[in-house]
C-alpha atoms as a PDB file:
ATOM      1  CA  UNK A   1     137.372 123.534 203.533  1.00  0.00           C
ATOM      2  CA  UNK A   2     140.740 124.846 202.111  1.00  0.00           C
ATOM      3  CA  UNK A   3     142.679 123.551 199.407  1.00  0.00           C
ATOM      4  CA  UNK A   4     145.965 122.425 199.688  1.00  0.00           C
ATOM      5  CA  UNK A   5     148.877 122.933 198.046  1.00  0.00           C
ATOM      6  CA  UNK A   6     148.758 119.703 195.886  1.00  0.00           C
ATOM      7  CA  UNK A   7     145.269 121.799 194.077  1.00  0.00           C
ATOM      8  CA  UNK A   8     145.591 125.421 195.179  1.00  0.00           C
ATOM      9  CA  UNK A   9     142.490 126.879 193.392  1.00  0.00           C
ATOM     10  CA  UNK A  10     140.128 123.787 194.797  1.00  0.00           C
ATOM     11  CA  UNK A  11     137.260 124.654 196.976  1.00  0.00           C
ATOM     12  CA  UNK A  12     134.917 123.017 198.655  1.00  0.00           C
ATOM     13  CA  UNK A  13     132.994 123.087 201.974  1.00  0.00           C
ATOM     14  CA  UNK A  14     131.573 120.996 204.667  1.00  0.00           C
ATOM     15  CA  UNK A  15     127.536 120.699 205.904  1.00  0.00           C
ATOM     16  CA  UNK A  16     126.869 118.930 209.173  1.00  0.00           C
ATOM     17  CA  UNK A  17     123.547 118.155 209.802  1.00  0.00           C
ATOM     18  CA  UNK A  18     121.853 115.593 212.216  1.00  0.00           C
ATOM     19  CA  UNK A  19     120.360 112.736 211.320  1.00  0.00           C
ATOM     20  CA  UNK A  20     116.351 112.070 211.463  1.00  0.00           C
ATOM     21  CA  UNK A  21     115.046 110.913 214.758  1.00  0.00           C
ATOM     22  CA  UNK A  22     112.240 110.028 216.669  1.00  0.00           C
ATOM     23  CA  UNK A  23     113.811 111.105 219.919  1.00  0.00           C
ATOM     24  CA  UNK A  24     115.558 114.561 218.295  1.00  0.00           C
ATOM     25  CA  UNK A  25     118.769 113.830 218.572  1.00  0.00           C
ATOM     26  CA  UNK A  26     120.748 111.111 216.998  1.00  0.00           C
ATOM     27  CA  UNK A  27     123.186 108.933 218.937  1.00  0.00           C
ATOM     28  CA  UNK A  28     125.088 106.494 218.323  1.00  0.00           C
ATOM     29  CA  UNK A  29     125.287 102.879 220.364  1.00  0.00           C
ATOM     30  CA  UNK A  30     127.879 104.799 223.057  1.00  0.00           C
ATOM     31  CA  UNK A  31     125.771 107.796 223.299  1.00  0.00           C
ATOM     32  CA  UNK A  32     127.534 110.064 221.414  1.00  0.00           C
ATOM     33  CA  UNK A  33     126.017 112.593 219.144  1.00  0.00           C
ATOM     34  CA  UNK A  34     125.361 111.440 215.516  1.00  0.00           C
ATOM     35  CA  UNK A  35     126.012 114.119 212.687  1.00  0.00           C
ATOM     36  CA  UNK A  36     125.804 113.334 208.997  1.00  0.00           C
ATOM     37  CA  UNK A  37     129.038 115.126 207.413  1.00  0.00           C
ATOM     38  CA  UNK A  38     128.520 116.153 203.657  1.00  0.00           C
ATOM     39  CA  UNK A  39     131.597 117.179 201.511  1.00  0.00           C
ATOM     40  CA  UNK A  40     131.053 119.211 198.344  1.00  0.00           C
ATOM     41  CA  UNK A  41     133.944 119.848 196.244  1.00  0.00           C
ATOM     42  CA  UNK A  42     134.650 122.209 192.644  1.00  0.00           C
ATOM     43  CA  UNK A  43     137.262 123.169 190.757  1.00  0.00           C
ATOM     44  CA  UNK A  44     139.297 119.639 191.699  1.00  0.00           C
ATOM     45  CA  UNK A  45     142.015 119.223 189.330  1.00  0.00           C
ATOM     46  CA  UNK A  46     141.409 116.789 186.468  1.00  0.00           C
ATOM     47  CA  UNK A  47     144.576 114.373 186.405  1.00  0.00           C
ATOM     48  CA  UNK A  48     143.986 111.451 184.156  1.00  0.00           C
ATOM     49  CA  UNK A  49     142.961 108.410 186.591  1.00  0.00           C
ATOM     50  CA  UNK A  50     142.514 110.732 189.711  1.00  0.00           C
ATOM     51  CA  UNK A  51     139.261 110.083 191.892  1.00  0.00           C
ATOM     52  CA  UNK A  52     138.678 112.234 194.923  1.00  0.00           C
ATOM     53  CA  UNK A  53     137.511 110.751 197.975  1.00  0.00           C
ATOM     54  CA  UNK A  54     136.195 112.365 201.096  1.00  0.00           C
ATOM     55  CA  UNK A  55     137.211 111.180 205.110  1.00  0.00           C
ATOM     56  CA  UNK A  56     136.759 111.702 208.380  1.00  0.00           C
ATOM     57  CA  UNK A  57     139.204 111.260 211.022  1.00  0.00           C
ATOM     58  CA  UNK A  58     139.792 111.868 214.966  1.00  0.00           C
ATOM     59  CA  UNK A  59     142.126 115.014 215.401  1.00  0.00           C
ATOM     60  CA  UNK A  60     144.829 112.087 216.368  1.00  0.00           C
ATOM     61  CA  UNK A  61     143.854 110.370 213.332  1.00  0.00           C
ATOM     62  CA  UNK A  62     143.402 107.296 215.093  1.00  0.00           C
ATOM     63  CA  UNK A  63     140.270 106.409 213.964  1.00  0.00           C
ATOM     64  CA  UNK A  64     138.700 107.435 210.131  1.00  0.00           C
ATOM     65  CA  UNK A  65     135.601 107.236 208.371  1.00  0.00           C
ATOM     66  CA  UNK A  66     135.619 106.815 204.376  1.00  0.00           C
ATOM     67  CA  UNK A  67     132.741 108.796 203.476  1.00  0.00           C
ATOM     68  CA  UNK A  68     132.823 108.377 200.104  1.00  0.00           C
ATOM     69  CA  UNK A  69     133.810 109.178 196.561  1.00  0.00           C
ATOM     70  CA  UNK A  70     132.538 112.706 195.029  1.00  0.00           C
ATOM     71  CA  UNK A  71     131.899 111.668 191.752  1.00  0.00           C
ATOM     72  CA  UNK A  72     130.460 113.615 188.947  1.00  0.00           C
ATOM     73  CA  UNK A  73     128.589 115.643 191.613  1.00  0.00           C
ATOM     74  CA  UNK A  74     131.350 116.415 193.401  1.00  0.00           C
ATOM     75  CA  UNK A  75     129.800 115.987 196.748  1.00  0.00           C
ATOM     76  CA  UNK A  76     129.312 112.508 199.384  1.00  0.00           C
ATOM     77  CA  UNK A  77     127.794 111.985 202.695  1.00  0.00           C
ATOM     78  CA  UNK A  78     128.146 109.940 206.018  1.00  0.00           C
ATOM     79  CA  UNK A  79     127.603 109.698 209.366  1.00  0.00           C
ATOM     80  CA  UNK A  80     130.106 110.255 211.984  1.00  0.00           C
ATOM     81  CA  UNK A  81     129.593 110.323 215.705  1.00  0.00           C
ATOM     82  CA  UNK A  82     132.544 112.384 217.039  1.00  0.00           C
ATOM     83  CA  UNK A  83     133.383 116.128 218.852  1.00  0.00           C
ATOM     84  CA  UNK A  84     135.710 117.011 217.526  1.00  0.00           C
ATOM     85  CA  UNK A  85     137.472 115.195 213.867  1.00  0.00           C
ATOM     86  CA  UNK A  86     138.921 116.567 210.829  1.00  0.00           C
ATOM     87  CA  UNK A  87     137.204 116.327 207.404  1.00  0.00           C
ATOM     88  CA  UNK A  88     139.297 115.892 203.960  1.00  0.00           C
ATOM     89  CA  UNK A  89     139.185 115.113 200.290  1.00  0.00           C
ATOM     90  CA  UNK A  90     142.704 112.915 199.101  1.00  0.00           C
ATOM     91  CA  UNK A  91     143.157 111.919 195.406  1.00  0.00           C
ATOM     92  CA  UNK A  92     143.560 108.222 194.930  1.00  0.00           C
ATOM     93  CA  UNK A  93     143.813 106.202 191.853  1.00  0.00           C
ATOM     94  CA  UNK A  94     141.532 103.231 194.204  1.00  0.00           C
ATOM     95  CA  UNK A  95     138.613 104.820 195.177  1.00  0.00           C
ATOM     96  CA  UNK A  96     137.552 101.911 197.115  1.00  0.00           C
ATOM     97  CA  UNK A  97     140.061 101.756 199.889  1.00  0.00           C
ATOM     98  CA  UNK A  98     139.719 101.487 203.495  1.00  0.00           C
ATOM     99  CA  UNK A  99     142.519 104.074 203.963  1.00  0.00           C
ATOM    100  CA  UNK A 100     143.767 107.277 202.024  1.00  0.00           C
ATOM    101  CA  UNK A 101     147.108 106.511 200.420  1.00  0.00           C
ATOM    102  CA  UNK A 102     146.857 109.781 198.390  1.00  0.00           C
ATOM    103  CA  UNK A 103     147.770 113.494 198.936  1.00  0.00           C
ATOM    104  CA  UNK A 104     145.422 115.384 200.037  1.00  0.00           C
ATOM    105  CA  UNK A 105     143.577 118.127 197.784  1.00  0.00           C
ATOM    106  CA  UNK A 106     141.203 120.008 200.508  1.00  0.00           C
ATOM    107  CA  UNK A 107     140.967 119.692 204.519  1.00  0.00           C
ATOM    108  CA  UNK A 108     138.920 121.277 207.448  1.00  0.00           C
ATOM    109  CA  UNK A 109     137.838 120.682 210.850  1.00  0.00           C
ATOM    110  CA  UNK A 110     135.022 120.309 212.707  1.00  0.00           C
ATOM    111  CA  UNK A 111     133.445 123.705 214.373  1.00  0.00           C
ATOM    112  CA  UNK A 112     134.408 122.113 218.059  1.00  0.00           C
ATOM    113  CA  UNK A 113     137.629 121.538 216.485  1.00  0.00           C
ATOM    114  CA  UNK A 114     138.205 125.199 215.943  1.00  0.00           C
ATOM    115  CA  UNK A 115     137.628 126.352 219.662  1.00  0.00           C
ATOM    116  CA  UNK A 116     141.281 125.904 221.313  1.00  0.00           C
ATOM    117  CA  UNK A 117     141.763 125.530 225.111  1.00  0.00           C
ATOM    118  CA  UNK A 118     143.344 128.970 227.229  1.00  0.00           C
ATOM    119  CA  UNK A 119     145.760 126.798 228.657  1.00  0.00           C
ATOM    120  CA  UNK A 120     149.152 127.295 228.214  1.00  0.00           C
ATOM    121  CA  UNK A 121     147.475 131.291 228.049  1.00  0.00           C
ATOM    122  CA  UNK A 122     147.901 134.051 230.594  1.00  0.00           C
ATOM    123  CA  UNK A 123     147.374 132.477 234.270  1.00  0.00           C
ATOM    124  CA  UNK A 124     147.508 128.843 232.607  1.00  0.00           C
ATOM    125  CA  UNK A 125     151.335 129.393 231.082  1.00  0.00           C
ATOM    126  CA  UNK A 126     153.184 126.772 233.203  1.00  0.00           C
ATOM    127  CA  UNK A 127     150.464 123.963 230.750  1.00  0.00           C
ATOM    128  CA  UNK A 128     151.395 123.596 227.430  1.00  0.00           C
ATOM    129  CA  UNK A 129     148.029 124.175 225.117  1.00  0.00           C
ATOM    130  CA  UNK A 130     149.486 121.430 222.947  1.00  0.00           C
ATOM    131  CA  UNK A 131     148.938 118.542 225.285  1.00  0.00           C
ATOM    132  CA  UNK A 132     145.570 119.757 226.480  1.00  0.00           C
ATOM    133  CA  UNK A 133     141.659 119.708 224.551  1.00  0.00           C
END
């Protein structure tokens, strides 16, 4: 994860594991691939009445996931079933909301995230690599 420029000497990084199962992959109830996302954060700033949260979120940030607040151990956990999403940690004075209202202190993306399309590349220039994943 990299820090932003509301905390430029925060770091942190992201774990994705999968879930147990008795079939060896995890899936959610549309079939897609289950991964449980874990956030650990240091060096956070320490503003009075800050708490950091971590999300998930669809690269179009159309959907989101509240994973949780770090806490004292910096770190929180949950499950996400998507490709591709984008992982952050925003400072809020209400850790318990359903959305981030806050800046954001760190960010990353998902390894799938991080592959980009050749379109809009060599024989592909005529489609712009923008519109296509």
């Amino acid at each position: 994860m990299r820090p932003t420029q509301h905390a430029p000497s925060a770091a942190g990084d992201m774990i994705l594991a999968q879930p147990e199962s008795a079939f060896g992959i995890s899936v959610d109830t549309d079939g897609h691939q289950a991964y449980t996302v874990t956030l650990r954060a240091d060096r956070l700033p320490r503003r009075r009445g800050a708490r950091y949260v971590g999300w998930a979120a669809t690269p179009e940030l159309t959907e989101w996931v509240r994973l949780g607040e770090l806490g004292e151990t910096g770190q929180t956990s949950g499950q996400i079933a998507w490709n591709k999403f984008l992982a952050f940690v925003s400072e809020e004075t209400e850790p318990e909301l359903e959305r981030w209202s806050g800046p954001i202190i760190l960010r990353g993306i998902s390894p799938s995230g991080r592959l980009h399309t050749m379109a809009g590349h060599g024989p592909f220039e005529d489609v712009s690599c923008q519109l296509i994943y």
